[in-house]
PDB file of N, CA and C in Angstrom:
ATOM      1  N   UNK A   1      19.630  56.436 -44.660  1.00  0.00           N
ATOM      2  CA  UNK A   1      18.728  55.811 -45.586  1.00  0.00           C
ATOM      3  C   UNK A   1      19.236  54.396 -45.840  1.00  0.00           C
ATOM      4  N   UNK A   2      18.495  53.963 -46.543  1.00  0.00           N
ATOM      5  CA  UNK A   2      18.635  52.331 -46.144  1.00  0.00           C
ATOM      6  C   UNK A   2      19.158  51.985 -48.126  1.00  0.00           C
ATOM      7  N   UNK A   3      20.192  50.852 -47.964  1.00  0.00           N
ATOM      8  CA  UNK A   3      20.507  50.837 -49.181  1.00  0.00           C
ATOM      9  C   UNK A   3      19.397  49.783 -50.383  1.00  0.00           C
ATOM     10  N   UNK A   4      18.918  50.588 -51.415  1.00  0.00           N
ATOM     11  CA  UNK A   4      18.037  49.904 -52.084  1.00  0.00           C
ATOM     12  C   UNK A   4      18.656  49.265 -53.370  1.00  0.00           C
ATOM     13  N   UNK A   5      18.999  47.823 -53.683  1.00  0.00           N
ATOM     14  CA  UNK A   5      19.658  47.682 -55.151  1.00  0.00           C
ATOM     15  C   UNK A   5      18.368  47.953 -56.061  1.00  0.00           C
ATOM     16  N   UNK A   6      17.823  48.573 -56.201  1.00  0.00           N
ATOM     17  CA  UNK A   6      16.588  48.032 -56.966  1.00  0.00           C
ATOM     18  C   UNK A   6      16.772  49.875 -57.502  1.00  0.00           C
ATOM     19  N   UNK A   7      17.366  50.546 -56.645  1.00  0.00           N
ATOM     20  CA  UNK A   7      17.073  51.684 -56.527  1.00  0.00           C
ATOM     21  C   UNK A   7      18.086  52.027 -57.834  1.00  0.00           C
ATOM     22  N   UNK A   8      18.388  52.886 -58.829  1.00  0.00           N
ATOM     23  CA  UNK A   8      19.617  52.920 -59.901  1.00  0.00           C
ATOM     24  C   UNK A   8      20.535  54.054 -59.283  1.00  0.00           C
ATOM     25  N   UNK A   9      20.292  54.685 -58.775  1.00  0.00           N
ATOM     26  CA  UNK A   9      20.819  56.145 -57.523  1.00  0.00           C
ATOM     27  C   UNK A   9      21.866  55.170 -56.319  1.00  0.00           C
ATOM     28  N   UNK A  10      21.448  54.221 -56.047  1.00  0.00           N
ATOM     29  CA  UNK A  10      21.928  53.877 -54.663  1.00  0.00           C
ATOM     30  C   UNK A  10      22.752  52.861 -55.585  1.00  0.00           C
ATOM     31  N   UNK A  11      22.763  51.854 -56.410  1.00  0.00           N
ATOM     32  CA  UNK A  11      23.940  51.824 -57.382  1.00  0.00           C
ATOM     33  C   UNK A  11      24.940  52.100 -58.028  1.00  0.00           C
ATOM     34  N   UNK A  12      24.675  53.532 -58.225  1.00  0.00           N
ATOM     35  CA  UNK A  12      26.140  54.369 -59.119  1.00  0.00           C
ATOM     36  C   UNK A  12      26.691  55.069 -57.708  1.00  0.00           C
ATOM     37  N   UNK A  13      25.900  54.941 -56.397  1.00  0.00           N
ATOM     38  CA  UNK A  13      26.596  55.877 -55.055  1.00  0.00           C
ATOM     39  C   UNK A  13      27.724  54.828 -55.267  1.00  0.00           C
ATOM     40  N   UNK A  14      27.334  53.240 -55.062  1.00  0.00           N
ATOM     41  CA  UNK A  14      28.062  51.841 -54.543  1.00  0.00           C
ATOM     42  C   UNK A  14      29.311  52.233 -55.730  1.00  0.00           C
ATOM     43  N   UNK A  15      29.108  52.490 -56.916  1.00  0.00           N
ATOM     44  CA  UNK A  15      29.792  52.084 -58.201  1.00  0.00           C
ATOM     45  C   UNK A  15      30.794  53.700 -57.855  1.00  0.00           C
ATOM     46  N   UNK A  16      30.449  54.349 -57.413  1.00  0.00           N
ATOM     47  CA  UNK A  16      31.268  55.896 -57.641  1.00  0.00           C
ATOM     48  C   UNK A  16      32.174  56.023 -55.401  1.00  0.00           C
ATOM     49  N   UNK A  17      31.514  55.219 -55.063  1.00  0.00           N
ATOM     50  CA  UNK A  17      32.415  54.742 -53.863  1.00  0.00           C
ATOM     51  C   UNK A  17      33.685  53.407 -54.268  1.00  0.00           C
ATOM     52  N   UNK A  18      33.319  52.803 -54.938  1.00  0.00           N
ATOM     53  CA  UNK A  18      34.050  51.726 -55.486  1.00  0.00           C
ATOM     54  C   UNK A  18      35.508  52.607 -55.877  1.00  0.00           C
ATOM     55  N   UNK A  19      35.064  53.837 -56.928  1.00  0.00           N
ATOM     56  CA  UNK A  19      35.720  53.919 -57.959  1.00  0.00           C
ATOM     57  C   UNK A  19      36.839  54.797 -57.400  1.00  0.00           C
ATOM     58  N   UNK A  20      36.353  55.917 -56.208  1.00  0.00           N
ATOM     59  CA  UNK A  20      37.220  56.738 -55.661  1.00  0.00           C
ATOM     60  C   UNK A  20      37.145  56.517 -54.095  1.00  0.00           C
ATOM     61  N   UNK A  21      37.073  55.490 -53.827  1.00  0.00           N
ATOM     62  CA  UNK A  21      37.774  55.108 -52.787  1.00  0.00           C
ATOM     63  C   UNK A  21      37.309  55.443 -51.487  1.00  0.00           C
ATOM     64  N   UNK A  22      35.902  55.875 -51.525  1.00  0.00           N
ATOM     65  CA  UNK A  22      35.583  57.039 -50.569  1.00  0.00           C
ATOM     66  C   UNK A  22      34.077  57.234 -50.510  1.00  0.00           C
ATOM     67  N   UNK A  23      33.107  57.414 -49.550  1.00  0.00           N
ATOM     68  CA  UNK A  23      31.669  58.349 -49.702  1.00  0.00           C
ATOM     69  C   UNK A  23      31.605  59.690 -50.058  1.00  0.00           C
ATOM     70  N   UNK A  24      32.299  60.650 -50.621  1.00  0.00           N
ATOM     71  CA  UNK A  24      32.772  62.192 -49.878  1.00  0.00           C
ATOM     72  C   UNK A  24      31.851  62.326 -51.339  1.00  0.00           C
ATOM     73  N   UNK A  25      31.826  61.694 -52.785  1.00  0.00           N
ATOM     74  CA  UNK A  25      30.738  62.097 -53.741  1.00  0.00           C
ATOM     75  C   UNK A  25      29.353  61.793 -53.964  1.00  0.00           C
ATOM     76  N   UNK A  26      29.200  61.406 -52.419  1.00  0.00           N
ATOM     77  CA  UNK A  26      27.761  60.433 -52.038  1.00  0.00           C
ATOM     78  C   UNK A  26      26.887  61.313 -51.724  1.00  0.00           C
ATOM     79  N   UNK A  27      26.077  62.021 -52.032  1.00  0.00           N
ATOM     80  CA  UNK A  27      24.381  62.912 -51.456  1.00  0.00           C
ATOM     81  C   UNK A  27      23.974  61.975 -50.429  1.00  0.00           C
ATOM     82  N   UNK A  28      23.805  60.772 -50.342  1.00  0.00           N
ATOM     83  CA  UNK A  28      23.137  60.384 -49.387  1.00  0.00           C
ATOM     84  C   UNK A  28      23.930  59.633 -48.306  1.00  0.00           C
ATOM     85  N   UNK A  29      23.455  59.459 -47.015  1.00  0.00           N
ATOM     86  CA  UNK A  29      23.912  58.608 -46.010  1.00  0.00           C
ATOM     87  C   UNK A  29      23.271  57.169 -46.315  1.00  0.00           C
ATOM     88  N   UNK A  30      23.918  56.219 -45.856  1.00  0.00           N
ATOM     89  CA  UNK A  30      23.351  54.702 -46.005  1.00  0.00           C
ATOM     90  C   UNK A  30      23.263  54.181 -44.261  1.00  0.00           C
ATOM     91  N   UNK A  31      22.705  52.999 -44.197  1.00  0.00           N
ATOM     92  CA  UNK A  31      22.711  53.209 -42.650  1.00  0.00           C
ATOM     93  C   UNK A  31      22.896  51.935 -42.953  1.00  0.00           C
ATOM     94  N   UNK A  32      23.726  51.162 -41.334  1.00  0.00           N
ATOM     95  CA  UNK A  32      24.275  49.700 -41.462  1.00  0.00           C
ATOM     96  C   UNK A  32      23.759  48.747 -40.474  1.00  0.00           C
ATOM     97  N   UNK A  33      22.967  48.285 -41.116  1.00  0.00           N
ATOM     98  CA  UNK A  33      22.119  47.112 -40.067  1.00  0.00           C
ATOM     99  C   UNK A  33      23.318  46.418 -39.195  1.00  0.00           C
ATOM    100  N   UNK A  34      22.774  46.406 -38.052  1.00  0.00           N
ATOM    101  CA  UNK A  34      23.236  45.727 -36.958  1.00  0.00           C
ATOM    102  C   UNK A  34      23.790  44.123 -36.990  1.00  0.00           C
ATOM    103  N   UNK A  35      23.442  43.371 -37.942  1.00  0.00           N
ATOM    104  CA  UNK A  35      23.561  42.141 -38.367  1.00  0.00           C
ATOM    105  C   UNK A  35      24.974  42.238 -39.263  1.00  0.00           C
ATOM    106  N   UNK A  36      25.488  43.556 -39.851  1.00  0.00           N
ATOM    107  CA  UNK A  36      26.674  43.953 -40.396  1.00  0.00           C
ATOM    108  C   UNK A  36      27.653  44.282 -39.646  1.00  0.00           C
ATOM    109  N   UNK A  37      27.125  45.153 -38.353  1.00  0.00           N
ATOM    110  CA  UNK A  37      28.036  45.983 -37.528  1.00  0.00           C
ATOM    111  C   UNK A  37      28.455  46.816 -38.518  1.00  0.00           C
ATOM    112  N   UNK A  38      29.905  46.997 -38.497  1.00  0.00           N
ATOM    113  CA  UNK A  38      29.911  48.671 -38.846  1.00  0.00           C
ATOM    114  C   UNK A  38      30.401  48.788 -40.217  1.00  0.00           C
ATOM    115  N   UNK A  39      30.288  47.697 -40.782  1.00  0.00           N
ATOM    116  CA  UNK A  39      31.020  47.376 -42.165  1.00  0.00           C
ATOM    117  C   UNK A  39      29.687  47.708 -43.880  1.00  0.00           C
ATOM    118  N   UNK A  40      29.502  48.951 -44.180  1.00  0.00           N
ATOM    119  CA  UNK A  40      28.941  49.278 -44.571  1.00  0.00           C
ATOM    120  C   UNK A  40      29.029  48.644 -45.906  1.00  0.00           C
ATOM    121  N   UNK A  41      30.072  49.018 -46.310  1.00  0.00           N
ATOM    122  CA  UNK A  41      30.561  48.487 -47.760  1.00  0.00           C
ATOM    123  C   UNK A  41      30.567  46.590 -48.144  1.00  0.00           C
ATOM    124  N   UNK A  42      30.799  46.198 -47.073  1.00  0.00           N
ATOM    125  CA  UNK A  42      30.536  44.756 -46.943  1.00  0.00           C
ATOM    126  C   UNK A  42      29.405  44.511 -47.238  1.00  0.00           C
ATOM    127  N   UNK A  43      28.346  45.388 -46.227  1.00  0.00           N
ATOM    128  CA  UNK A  43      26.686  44.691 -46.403  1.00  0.00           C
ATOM    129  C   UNK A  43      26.275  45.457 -47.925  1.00  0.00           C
ATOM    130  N   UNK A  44      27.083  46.219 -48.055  1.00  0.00           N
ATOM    131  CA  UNK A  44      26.260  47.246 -49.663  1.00  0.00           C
ATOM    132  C   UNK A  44      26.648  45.721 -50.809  1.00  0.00           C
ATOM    133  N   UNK A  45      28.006  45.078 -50.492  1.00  0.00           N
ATOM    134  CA  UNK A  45      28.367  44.560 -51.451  1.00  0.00           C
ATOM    135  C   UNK A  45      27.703  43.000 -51.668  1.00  0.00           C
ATOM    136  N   UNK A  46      27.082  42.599 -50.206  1.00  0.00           N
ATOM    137  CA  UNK A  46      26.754  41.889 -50.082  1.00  0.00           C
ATOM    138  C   UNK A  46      25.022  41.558 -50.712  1.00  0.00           C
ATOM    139  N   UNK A  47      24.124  42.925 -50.216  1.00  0.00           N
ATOM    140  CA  UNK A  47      23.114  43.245 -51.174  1.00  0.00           C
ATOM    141  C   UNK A  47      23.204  42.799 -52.662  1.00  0.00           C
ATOM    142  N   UNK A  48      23.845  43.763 -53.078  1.00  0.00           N
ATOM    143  CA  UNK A  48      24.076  43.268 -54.664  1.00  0.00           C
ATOM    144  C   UNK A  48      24.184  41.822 -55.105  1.00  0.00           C
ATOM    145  N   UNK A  49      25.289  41.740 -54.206  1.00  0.00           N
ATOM    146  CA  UNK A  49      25.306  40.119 -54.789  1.00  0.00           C
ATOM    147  C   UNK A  49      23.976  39.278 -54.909  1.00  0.00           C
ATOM    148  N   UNK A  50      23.381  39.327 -53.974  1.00  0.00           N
ATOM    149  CA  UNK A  50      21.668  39.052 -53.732  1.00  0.00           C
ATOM    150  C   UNK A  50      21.561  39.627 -54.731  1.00  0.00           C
ATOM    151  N   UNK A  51      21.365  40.735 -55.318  1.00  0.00           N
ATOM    152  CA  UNK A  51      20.058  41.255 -56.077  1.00  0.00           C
ATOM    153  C   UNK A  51      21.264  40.941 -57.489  1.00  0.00           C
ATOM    154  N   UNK A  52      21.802  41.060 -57.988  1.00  0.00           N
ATOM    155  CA  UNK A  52      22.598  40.454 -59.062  1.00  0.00           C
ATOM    156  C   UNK A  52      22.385  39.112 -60.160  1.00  0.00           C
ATOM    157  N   UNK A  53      22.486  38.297 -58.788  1.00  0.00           N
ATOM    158  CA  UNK A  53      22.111  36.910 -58.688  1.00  0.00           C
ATOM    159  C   UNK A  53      20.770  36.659 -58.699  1.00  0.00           C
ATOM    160  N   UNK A  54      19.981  36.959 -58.259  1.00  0.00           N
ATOM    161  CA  UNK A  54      18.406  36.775 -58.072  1.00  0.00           C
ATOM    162  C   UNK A  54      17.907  37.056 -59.402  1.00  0.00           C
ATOM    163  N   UNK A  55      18.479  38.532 -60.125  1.00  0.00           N
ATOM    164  CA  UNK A  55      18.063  39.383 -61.131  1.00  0.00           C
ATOM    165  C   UNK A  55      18.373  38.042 -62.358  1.00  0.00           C
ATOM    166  N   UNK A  56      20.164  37.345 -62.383  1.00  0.00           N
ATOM    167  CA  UNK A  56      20.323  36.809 -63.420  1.00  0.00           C
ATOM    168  C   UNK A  56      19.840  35.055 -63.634  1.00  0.00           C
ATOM    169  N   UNK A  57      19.980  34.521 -62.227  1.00  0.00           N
ATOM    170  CA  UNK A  57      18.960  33.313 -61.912  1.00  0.00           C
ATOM    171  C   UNK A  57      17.558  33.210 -61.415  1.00  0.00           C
ATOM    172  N   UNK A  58      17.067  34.348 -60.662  1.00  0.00           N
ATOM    173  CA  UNK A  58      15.904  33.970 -60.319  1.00  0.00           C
ATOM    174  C   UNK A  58      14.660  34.044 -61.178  1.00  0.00           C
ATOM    175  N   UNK A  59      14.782  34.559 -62.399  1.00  0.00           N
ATOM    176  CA  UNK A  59      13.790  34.508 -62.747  1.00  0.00           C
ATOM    177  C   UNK A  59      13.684  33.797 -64.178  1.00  0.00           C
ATOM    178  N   UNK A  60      14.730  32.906 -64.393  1.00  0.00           N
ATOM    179  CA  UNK A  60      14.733  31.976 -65.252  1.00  0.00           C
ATOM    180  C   UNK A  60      13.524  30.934 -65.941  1.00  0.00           C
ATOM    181  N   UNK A  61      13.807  30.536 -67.240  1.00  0.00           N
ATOM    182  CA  UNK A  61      12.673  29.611 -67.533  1.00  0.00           C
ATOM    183  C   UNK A  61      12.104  28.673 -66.773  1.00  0.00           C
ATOM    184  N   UNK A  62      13.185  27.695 -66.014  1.00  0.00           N
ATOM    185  CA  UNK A  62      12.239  26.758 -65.029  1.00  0.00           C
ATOM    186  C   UNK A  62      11.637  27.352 -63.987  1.00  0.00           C
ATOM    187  N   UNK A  63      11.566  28.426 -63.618  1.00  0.00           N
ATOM    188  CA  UNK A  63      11.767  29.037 -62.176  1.00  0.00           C
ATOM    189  C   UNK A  63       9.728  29.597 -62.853  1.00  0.00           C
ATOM    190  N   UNK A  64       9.826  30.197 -64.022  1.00  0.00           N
ATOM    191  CA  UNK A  64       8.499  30.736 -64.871  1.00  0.00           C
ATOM    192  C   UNK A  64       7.233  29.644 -64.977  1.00  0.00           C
ATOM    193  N   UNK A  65       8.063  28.554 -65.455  1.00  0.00           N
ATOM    194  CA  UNK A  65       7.495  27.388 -65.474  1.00  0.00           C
ATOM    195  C   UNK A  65       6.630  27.388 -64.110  1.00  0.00           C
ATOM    196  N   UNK A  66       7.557  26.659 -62.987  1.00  0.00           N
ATOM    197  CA  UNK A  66       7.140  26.385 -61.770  1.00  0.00           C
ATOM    198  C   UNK A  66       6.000  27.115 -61.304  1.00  0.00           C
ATOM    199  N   UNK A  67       6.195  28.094 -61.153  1.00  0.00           N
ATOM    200  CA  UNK A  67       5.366  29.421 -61.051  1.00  0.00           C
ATOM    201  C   UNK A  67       3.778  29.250 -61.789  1.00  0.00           C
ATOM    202  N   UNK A  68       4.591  28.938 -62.955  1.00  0.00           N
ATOM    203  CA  UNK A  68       3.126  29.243 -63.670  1.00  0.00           C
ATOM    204  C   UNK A  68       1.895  27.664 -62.985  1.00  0.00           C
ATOM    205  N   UNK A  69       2.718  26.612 -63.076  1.00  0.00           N
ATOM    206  CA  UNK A  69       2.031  25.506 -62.552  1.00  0.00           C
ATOM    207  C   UNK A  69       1.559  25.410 -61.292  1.00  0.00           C
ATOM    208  N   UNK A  70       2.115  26.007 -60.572  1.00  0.00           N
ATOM    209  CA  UNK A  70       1.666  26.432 -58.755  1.00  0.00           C
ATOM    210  C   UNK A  70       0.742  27.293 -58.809  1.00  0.00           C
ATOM    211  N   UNK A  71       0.555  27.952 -60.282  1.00  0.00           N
ATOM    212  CA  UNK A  71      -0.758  29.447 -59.930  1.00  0.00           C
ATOM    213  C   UNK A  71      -1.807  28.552 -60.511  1.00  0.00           C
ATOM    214  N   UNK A  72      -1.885  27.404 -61.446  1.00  0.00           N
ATOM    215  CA  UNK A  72      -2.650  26.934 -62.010  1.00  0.00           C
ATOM    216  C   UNK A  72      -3.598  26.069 -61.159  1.00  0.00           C
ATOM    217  N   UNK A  73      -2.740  25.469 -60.058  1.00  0.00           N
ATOM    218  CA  UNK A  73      -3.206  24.770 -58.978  1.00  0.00           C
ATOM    219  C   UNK A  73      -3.838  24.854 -58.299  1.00  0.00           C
ATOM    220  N   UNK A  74      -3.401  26.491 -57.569  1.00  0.00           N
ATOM    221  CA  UNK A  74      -3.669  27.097 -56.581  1.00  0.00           C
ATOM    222  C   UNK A  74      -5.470  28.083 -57.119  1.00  0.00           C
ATOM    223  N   UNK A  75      -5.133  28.117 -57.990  1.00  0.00           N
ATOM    224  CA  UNK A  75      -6.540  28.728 -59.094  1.00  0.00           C
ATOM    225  C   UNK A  75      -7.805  27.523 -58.876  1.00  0.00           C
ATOM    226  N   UNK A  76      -6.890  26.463 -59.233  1.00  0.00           N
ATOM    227  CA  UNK A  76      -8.203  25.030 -59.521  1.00  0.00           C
ATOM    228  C   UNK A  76      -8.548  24.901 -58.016  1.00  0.00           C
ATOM    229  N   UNK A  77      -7.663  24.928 -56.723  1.00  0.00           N
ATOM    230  CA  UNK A  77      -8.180  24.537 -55.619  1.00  0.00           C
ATOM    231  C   UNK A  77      -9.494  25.539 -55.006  1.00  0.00           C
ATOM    232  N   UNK A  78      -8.564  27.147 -55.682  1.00  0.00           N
ATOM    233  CA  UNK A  78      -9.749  28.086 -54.983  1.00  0.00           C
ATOM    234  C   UNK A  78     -10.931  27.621 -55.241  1.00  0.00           C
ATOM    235  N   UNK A  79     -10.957  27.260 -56.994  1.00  0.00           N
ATOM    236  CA  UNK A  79     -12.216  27.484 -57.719  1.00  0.00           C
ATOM    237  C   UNK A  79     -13.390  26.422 -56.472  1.00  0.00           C
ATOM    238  N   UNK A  80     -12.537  25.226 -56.439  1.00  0.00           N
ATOM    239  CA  UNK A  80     -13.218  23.899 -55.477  1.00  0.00           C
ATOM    240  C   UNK A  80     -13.513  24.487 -54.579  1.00  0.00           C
ATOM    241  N   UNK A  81     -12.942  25.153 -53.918  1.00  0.00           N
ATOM    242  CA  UNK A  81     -13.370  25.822 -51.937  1.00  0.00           C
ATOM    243  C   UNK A  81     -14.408  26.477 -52.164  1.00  0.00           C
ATOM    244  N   UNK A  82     -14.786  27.278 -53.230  1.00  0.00           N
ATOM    245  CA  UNK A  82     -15.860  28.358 -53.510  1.00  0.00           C
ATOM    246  C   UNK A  82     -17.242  26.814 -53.530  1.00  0.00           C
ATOM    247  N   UNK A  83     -17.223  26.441 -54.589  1.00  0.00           N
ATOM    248  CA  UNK A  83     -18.060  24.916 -54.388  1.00  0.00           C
ATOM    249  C   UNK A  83     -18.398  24.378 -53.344  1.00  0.00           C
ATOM    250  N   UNK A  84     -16.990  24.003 -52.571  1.00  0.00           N
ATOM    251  CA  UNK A  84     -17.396  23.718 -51.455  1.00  0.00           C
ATOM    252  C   UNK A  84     -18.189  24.352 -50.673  1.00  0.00           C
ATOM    253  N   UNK A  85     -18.022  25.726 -50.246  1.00  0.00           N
ATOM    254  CA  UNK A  85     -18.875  26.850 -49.282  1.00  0.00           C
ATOM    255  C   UNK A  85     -20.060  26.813 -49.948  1.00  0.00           C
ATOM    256  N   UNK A  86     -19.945  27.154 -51.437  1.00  0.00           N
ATOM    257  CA  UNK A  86     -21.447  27.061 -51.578  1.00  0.00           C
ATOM    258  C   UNK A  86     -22.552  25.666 -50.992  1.00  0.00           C
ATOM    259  N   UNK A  87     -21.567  24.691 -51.278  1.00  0.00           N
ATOM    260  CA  UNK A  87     -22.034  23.206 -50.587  1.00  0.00           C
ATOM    261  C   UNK A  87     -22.735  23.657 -49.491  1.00  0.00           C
ATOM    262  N   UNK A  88     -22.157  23.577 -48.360  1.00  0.00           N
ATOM    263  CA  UNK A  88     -21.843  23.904 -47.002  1.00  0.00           C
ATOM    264  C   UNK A  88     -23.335  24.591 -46.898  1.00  0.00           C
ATOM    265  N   UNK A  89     -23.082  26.108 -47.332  1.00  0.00           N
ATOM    266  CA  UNK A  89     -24.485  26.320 -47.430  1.00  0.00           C
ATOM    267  C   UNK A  89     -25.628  26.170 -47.145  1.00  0.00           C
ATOM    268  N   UNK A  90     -25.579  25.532 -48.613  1.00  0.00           N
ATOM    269  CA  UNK A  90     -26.806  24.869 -48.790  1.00  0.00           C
ATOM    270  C   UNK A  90     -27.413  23.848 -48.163  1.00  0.00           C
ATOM    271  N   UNK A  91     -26.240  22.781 -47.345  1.00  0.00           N
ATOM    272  CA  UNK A  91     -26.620  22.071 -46.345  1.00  0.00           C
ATOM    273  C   UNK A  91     -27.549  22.677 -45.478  1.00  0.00           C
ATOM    274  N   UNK A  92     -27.137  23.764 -44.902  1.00  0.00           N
ATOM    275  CA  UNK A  92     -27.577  24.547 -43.789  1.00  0.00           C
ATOM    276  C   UNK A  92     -29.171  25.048 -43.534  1.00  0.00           C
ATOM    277  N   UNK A  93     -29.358  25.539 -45.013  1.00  0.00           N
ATOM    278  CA  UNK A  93     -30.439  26.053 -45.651  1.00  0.00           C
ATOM    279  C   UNK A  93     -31.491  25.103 -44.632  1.00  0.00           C
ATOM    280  N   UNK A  94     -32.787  25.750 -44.171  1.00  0.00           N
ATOM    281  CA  UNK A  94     -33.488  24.649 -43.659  1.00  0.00           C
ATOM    282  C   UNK A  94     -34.576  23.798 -44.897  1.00  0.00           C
ATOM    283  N   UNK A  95     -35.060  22.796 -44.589  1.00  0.00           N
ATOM    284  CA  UNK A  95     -35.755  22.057 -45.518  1.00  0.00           C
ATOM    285  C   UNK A  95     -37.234  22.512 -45.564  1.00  0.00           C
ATOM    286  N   UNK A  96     -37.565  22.415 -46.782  1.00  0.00           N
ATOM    287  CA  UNK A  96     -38.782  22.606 -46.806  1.00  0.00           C
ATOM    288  C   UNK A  96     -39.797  21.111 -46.736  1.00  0.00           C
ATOM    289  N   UNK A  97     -40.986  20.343 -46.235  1.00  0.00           N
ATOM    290  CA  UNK A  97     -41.421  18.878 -46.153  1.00  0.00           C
ATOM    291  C   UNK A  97     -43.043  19.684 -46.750  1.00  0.00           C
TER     292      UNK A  97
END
């Protein structure tokens, strides 16, 4: 099985391997991406750090901000494209004389 930080199970496996030195109180197998080779505990520890970090910086006030101003944008452009097509349209429409 593939290690999930998100997961709270696949956390206390990492935290209760930490603690005794060992998998032998682990229910589950973890499997080690090829980009790790065979160093399981490396890539488990390495995960976390990602999800740690992400959890305590990524979702910070400027980061909310940004976000919120890129959806505001991205909202006003749709709204225009819809306008536009309708434009488009109506060009098309044949004329009545």
């Amino acid at each position: 099985m593939a290690f999930d930080p998100h997961n709270k199970d696949h956390r206390r496996y990492y935290a209760e391997y930490l603690e005794y030195k060992g998998w032998g109180m682990c229910p589950v197998r973890f499997i080690c991406t090829e980009d790790h080779g065979d160093n399981l505990p490396a890539m488990i520890q390495r995960i976390m750090v990602d999800y740690y970090v992400d959890r305590e910086f990524g979702g910070g006030k400027l980061a909310k901000e940004r976000s919120d101003v890129l959806s505001r944008k991205a909202d006003s452009l749709y709204k225009e494209a819809g306008k536009l097509r309708i434009e488009s349209k109506a060009l098309l429409k044949p004329r009545r004389s």
